[in-house]
C-alpha atoms as a PDB file:
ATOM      1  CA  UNK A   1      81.258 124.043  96.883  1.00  0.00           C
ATOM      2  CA  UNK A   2      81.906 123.752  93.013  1.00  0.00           C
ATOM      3  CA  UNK A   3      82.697 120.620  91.318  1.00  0.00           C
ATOM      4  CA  UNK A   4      86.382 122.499  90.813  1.00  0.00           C
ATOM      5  CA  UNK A   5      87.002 123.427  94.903  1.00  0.00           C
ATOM      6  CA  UNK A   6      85.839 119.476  95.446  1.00  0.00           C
ATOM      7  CA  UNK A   7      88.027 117.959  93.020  1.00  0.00           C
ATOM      8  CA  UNK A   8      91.322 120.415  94.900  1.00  0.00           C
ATOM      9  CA  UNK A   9      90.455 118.603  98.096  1.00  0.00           C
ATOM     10  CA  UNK A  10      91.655 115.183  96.674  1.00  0.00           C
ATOM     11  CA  UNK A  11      95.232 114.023  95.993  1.00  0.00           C
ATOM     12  CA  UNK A  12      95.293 110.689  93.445  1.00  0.00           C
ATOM     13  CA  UNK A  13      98.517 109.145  91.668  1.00  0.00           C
ATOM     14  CA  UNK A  14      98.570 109.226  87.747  1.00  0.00           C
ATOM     15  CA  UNK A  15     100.679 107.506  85.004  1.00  0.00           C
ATOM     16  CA  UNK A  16     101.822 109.613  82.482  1.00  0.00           C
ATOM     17  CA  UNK A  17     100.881 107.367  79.428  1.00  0.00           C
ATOM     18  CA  UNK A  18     101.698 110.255  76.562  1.00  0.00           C
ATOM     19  CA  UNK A  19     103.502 113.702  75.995  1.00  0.00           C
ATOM     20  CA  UNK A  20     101.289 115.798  73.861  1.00  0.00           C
ATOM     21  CA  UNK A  21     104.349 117.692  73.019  1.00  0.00           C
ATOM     22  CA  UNK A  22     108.311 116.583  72.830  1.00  0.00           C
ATOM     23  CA  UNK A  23     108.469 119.940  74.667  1.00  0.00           C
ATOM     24  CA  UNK A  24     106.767 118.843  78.065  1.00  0.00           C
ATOM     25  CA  UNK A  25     108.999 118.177  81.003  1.00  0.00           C
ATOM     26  CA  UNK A  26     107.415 114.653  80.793  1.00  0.00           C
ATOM     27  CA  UNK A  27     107.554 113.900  77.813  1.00  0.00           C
ATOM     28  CA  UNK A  28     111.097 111.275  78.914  1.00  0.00           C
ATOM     29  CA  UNK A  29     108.991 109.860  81.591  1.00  0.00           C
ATOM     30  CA  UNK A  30     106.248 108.277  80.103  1.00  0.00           C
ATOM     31  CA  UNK A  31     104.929 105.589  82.463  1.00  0.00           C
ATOM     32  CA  UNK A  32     106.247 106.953  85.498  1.00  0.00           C
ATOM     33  CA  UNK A  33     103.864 107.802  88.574  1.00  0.00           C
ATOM     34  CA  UNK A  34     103.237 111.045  90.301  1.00  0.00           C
ATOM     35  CA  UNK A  35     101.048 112.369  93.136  1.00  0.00           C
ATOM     36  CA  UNK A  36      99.014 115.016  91.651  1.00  0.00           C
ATOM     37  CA  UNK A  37      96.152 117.244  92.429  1.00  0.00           C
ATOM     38  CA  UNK A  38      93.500 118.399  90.530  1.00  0.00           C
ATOM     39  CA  UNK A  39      94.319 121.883  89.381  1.00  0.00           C
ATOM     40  CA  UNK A  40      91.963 123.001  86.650  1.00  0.00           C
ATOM     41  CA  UNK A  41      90.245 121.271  83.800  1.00  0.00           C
ATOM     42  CA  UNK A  42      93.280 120.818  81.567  1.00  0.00           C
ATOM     43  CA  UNK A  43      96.121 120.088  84.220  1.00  0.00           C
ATOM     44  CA  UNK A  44      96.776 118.331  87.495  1.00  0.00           C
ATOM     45  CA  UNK A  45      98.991 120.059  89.760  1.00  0.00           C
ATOM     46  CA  UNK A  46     102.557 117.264  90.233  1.00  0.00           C
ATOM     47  CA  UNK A  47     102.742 117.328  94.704  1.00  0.00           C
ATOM     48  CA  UNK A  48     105.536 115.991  96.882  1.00  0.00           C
ATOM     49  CA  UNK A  49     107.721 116.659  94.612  1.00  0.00           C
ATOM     50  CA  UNK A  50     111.449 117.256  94.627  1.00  0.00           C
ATOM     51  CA  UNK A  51     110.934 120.104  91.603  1.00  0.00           C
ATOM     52  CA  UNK A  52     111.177 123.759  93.219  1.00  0.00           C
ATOM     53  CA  UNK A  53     109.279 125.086  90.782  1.00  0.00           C
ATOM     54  CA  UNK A  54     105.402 124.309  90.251  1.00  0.00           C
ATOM     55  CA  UNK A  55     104.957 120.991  88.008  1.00  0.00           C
ATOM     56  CA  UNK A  56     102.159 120.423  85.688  1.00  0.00           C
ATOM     57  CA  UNK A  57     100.497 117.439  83.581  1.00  0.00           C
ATOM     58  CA  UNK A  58      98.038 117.552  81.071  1.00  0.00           C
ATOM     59  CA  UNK A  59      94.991 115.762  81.878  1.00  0.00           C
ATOM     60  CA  UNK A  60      94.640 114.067  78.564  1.00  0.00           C
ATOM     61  CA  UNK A  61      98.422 112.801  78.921  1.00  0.00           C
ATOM     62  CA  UNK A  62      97.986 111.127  81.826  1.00  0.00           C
ATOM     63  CA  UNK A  63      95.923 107.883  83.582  1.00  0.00           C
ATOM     64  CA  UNK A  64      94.564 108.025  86.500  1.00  0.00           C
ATOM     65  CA  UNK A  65      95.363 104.793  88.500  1.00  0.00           C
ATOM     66  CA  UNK A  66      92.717 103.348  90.513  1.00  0.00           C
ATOM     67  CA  UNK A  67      92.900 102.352  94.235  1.00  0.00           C
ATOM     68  CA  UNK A  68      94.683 105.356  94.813  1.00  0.00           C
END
């Protein structure tokens, strides 16, 4: 398995701590929490969500809390 298909496998929480643009869908939410999944090297994929569309954060806009 690739780094990548690993990295899918795992679901973490994150804190949005920035919005690189005042055009992200996050960008009012800064320090709120979501379950996320890795998705690629830029973006984690937002899960259990109530959105019915597909959700994404940037990596470098968000922390990833520990003790997951």
């Amino acid at each position: 398995m690739k780094n990548e298909e690993i990295l899918k496998l795992f679901t973490m929480k994150v804190k949005i701590i920035k919005s690189s643009k005042p055009t992200y869908w996050y960008a009012d939410l800064i320090g709120n929490v979501f379950n996320v999944e890795y998705f690629n090297s830029r973006d984690y994929l937002v899960i259990n969500s109530s959105f019915e569309s597909n959700h994404f954060i940037k990596i470098y806009d968000a922390e990833v809390l520990k003790g997951r």
